[in-house]
Protein backbone atom coordinates (compact mmCIF):
# COMPACT_ATOMS: atom_id res chain seq x y z
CA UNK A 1 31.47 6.87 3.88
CA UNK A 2 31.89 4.26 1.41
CA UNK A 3 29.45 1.81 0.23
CA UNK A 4 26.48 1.62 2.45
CA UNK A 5 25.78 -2.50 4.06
CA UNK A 6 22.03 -2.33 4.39
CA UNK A 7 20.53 -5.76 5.98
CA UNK A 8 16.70 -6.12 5.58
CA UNK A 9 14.52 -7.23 8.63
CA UNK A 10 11.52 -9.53 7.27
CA UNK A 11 11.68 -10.99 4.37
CA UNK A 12 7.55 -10.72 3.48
CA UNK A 13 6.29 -8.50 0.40
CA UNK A 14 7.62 -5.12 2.28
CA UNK A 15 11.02 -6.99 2.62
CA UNK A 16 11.08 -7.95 -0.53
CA UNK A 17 10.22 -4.51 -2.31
CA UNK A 18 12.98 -3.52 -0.17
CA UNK A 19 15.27 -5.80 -1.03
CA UNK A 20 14.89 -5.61 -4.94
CA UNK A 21 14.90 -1.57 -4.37
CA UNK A 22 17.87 -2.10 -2.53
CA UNK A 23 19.84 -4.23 -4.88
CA UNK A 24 19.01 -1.61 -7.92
CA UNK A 25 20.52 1.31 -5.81
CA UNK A 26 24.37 2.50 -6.77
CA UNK A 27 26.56 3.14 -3.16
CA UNK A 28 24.77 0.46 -0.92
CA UNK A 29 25.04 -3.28 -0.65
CA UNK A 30 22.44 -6.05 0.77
CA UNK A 31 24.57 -6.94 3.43
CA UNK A 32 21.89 -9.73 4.35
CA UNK A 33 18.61 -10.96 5.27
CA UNK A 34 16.60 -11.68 8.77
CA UNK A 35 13.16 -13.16 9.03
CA UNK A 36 11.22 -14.92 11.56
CA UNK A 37 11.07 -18.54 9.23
CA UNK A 38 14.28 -19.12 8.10
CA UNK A 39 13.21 -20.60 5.24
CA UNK A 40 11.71 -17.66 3.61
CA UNK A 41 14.89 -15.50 4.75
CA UNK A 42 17.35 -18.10 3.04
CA UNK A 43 15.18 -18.16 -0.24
CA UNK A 44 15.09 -14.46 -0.80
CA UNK A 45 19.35 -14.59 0.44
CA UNK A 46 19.67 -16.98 -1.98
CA UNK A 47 17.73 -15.09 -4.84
CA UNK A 48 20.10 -11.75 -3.84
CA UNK A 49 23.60 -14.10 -3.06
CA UNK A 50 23.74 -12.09 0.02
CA UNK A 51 23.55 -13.38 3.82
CA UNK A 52 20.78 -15.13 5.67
CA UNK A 53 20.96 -13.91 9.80
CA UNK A 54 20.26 -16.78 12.11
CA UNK A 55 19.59 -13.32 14.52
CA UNK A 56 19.82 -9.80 15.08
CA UNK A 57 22.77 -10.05 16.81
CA UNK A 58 24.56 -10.64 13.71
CA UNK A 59 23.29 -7.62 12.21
CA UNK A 60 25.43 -5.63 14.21
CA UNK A 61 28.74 -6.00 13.15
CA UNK A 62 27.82 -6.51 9.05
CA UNK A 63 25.31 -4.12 8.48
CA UNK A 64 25.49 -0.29 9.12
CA UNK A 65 21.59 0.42 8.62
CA UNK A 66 18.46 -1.99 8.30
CA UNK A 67 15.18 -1.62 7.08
CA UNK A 68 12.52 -2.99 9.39
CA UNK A 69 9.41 -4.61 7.48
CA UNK A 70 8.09 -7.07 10.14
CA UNK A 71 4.13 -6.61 11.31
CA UNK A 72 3.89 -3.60 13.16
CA UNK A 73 3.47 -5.77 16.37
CA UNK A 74 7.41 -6.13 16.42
CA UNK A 75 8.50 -2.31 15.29
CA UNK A 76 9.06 -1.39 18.45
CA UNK A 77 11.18 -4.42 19.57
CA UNK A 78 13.27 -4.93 16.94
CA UNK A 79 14.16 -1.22 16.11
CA UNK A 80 15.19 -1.13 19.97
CA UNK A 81 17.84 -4.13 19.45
CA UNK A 82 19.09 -2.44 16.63
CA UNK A 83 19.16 1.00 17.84
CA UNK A 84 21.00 0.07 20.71
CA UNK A 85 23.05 -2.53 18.37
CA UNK A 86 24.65 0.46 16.73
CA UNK A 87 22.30 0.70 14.00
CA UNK A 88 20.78 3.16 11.87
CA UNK A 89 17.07 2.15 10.68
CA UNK A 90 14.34 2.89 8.66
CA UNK A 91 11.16 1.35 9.91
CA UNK A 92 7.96 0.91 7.79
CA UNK A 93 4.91 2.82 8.31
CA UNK A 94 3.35 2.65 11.33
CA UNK A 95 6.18 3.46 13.21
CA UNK A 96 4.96 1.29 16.40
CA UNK A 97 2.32 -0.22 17.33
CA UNK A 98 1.33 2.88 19.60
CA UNK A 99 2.16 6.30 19.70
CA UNK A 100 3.57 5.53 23.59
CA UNK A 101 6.00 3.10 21.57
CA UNK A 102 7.09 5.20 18.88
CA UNK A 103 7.70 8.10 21.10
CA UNK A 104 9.84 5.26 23.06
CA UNK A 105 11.66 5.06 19.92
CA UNK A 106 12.22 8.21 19.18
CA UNK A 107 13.61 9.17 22.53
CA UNK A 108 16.05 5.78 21.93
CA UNK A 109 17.26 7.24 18.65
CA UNK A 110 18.36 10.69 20.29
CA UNK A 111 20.04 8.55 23.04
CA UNK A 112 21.77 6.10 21.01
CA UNK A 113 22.51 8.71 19.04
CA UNK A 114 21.67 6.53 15.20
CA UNK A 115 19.00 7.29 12.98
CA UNK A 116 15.50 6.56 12.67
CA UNK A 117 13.56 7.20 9.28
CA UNK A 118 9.81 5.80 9.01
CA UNK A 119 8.11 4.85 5.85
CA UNK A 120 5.38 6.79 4.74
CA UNK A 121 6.11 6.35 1.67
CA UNK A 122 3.82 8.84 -0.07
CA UNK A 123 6.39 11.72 1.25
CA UNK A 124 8.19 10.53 -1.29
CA UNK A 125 5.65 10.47 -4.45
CA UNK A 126 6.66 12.61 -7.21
CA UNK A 127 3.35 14.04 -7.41
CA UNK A 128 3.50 14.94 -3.79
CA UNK A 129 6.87 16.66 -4.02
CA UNK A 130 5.76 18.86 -6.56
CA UNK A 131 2.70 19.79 -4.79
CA UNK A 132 4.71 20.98 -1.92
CA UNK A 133 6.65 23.59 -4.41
CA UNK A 134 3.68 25.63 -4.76
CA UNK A 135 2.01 25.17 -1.28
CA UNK A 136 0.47 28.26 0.57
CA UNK A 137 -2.86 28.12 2.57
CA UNK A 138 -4.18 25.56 2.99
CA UNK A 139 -7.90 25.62 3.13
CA UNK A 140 -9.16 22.43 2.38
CA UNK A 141 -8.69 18.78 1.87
CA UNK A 142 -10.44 16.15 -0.12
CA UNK A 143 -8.65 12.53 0.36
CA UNK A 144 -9.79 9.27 -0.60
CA UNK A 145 -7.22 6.10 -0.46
CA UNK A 146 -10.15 3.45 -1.59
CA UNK A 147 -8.01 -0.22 -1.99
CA UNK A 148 -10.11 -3.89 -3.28
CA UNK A 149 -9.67 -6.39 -0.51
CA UNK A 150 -6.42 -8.59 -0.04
CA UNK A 151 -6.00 -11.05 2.87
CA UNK A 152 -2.82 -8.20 3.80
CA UNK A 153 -2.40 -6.30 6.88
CA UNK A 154 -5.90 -7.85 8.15
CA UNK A 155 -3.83 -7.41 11.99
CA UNK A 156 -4.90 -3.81 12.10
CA UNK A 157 -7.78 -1.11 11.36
CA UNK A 158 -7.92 0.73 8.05
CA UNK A 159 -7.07 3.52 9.57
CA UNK A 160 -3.60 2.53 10.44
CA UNK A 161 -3.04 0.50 7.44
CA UNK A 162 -4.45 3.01 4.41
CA UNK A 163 -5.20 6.05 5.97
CA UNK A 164 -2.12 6.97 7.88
CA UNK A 165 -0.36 7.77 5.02
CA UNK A 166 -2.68 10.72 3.88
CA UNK A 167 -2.59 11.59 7.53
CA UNK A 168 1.16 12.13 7.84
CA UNK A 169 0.77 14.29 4.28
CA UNK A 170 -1.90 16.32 5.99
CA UNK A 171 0.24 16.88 8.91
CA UNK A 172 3.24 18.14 7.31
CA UNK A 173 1.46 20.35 4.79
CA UNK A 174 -0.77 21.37 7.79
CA UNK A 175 2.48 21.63 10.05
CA UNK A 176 0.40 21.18 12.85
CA UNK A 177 -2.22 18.98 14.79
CA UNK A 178 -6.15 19.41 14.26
CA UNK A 179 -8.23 21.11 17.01
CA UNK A 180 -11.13 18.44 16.69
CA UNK A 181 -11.48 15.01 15.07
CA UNK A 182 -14.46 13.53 13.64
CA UNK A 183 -14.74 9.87 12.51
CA UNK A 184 -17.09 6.77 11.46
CA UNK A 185 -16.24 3.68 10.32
CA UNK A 186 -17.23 -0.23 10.03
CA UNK A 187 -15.84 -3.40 9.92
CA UNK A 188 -17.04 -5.44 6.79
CA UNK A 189 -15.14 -8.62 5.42
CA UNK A 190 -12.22 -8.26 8.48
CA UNK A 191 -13.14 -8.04 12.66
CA UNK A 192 -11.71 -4.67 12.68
CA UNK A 193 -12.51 -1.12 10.96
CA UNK A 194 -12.05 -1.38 6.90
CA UNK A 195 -13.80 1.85 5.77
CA UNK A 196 -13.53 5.11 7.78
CA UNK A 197 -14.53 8.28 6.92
CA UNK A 198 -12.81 11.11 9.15
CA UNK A 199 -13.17 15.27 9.47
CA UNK A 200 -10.07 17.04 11.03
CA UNK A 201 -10.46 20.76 12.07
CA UNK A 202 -7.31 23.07 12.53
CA UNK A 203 -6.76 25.84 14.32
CA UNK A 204 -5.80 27.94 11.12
CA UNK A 205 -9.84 27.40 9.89
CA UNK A 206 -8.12 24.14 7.79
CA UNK A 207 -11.04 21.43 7.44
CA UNK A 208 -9.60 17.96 6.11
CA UNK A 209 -11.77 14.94 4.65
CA UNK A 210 -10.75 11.92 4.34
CA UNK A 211 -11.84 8.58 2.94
CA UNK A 212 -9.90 5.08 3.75
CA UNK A 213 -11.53 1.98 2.48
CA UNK A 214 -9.81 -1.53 1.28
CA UNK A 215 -13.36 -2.93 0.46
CA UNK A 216 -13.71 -1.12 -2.61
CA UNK A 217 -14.12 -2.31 -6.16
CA UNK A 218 -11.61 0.16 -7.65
CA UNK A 219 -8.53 1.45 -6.49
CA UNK A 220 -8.63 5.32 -5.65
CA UNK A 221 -5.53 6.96 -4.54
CA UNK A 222 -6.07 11.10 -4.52
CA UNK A 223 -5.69 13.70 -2.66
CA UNK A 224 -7.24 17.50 -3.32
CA UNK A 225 -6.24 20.56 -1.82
CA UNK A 226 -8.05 23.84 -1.89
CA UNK A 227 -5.71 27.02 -0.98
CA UNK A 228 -6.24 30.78 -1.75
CA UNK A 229 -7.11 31.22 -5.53
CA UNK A 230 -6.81 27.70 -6.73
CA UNK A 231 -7.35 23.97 -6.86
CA UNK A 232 -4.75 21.62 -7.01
CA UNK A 233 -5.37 17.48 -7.76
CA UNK A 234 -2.61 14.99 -6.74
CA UNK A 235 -2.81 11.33 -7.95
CA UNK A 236 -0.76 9.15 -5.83
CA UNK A 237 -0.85 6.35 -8.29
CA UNK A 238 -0.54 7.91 -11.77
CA UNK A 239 2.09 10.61 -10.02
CA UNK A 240 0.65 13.13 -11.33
CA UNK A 241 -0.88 16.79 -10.24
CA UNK A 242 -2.81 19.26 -12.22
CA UNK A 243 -3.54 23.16 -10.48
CA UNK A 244 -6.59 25.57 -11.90
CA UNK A 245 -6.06 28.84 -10.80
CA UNK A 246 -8.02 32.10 -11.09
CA UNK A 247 -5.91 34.57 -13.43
CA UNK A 248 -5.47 37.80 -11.79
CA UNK A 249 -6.02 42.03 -13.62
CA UNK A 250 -8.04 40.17 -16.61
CA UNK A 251 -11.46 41.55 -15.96
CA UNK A 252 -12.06 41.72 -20.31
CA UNK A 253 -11.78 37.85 -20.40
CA UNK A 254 -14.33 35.50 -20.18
CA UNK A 255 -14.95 32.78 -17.22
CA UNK A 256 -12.88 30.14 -18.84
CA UNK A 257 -9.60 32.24 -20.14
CA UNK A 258 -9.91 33.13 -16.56
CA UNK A 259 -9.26 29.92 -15.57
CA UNK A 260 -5.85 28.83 -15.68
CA UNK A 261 -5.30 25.13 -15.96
CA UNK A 262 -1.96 23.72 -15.90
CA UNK A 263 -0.07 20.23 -14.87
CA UNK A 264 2.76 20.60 -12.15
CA UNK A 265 6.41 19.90 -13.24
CA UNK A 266 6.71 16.33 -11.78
CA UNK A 267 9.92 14.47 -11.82
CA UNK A 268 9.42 10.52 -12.36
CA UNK A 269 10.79 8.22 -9.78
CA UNK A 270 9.79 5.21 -8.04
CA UNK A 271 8.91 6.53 -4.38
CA UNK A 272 10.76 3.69 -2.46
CA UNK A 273 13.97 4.21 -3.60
CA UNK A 274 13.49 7.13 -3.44
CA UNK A 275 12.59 6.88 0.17
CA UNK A 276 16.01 4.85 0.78
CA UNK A 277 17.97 6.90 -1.36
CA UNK A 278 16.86 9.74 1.37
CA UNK A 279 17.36 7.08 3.99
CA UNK A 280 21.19 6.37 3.31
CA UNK A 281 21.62 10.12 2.46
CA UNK A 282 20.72 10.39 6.12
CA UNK A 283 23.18 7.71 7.37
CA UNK A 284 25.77 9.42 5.49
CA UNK A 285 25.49 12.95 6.61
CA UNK A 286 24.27 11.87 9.83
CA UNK A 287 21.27 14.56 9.81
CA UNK A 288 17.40 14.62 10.41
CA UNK A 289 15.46 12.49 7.77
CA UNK A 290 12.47 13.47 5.97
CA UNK A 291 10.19 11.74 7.87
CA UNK A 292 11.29 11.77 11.67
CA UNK A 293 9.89 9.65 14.36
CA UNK A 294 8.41 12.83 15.56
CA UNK A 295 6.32 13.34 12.59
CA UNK A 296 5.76 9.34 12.55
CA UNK A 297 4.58 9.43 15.90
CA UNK A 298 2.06 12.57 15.38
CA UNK A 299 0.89 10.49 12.61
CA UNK A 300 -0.42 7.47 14.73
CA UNK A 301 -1.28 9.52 17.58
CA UNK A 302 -4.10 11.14 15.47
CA UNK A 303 -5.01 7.45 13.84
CA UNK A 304 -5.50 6.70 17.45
CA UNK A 305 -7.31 9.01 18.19
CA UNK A 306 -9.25 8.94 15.34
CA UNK A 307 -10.22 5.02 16.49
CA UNK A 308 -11.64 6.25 19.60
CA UNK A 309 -13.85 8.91 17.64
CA UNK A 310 -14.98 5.50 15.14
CA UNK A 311 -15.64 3.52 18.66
CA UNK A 312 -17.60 6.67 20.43
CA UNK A 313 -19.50 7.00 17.09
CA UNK A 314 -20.06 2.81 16.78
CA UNK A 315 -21.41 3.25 20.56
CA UNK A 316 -24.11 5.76 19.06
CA UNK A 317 -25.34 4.26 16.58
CA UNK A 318 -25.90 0.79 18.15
CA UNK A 319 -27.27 2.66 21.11
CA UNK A 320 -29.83 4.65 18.40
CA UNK A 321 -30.58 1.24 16.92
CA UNK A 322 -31.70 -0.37 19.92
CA UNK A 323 -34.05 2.73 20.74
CA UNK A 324 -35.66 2.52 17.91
CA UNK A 325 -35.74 -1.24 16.51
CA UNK A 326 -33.62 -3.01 13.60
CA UNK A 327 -35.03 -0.86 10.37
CA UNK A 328 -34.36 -3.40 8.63
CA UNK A 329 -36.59 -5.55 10.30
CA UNK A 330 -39.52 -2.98 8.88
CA UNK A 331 -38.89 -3.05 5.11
CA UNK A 332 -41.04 -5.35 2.80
């Protein structure tokens, strides 16, 4: 196939991203821009000297994938039109906005026989790559994704917003779904959840912890994963990873020399295009992506699930509170 016409659905700061990303790649050409105020679909056209769509419709015939950055509302409906439209599409993270929707989708893409790529975009972080060169047993997981509040993605819980993304990353290192789920969380500057704290038990004896928060006043992004023999530290923002491992048949050394510390080999790259760069490798071969809508699904299944557990737990403790008094009510 020759170059690639990619048109980009919502032109907010996801579109954008994806449109400057776009524009910088070699093989693929903005075919155009959709968004639901025309105004801000014609500026960013204008900015790119590319097309502004009056509708989907259009998309059709001038594009031969889109990227789908509209609130997660929407996923669902326009990925259908565009599915069926004869389009391939790579739909940002969450992939609907249920798991009943995105397995909808996913059945839609076999059907229609087109491609469907979601973004969780952390599959695609240098640091993350690396990590899964040396993965073996995993033990144990340490997450924390802590963000300082922004007025963004305020139409949905934490959960799905920040935490879904070290979710999918546990799932596919993991390769399967936890046996029991454990969560808390509260709501503090938004109506719904903005710091969660969630345990995830696997079958294999697997425990994961994890830590979502965008009321923070720093900016955490790692991950830590215990296997057989050593520790290994992932930074998603830095792109980094660092592994201690216990050297083996040295019993004359001391503690430390034992120790073997070490960075992981980590090619640089910016994680969205490379993300799209996947994306259109997809189109072009016409085989599975890297993140499927099976795996995308899984992913918000378990943040659903995990938003029960918060609810059940919120239940409890307003229930204890109401036994027992306000405590705060007692303190001088």
């Amino acid at each position: 196939m020759s170059e690639l016409r990619v048109a980009v659905v919502g032109a907010g700061a996801f579109g954008k991203n994806h449109a400057r990303a776009i524009a910088e790649l070699p093989g693929v050409r903005l075919a155009g821009i959709l968004d639901a105020d025309p105004s801000r679909a014609n500026a960013l056209a204008l900015y790119y000297e590319t097309n502004c769509f009056s509708n989907i419709e259009e998309i059709f015939s001038t594009a031969d994938c889109a990227v789908v950055a509209t609130p997660t509302v929407t996923h669902e409906q326009v990925a259908s039109k565009l599915l069926r439209g004869g389009v391939d599409v790579l739909v940002e993270k969450p992939i609907a906005d249920s798991a009943e929707a995105g397995r909808r989708l996913a059945e839609l893409a076999t059907q229609s026989g087109r491609i469907i790529q979601v973004g969780h975009l952390e599959r695609f972080n240098p640091a993350v790559i690396a990590l899964q060169q040396c993965l073996t047993v995993p033990i144990f997981f340490e997450v924390h994704r802590l963000s300082v509040f922004t007025p963004r993605s305020l139409d949905i819980d934490v959960v799905l917003d920040l935490m879904i993304h070290d979710l999918d990353i546990v799932l596919s290192l993991t390769g399967a779904m936890p046996v029991e789920v454990r969560a808390a969380g509260i709501s503090v500057l938004s109506p719904l959840v903005d710091i969660a704290n969630v345990r995830l038990a696997f079958e294999s004896g697997c425990i994961a912890n994890l830590t979502a928060s965008r009321v923070s006043t720093e900016k955490v992004r790692k991950l830590r994963i215990f296997q057989p023999g050593e520790y290994i530290s992932v930074d998603y923002g830095r792109q980094d990873a660092v592994r201690l491992a216990v050297r083996k048949n040295e019993p004359n050394v001391g503690f430390e020399s034992q120790i073997d510390y070490r960075p992981l080999p980590v090619t640089p790259g910016e994680p969205l295009k490379l993300e799209l760069e996947s994306f259109f490798e997809a189109v072009r071969t016409r085989s599975q992506p890297v993140v499927t809508a099976s795996a995308a699904t899984d992913a918000l299944s378990l943040a659903e699930s995990i938003l029960v557990k918060i609810r059940e737990h919120g239940a409890l403790v307003s229930e204890t509170i109401s036994k027992n008094g306000d405590p705060l009510r007692h303190r001088n």
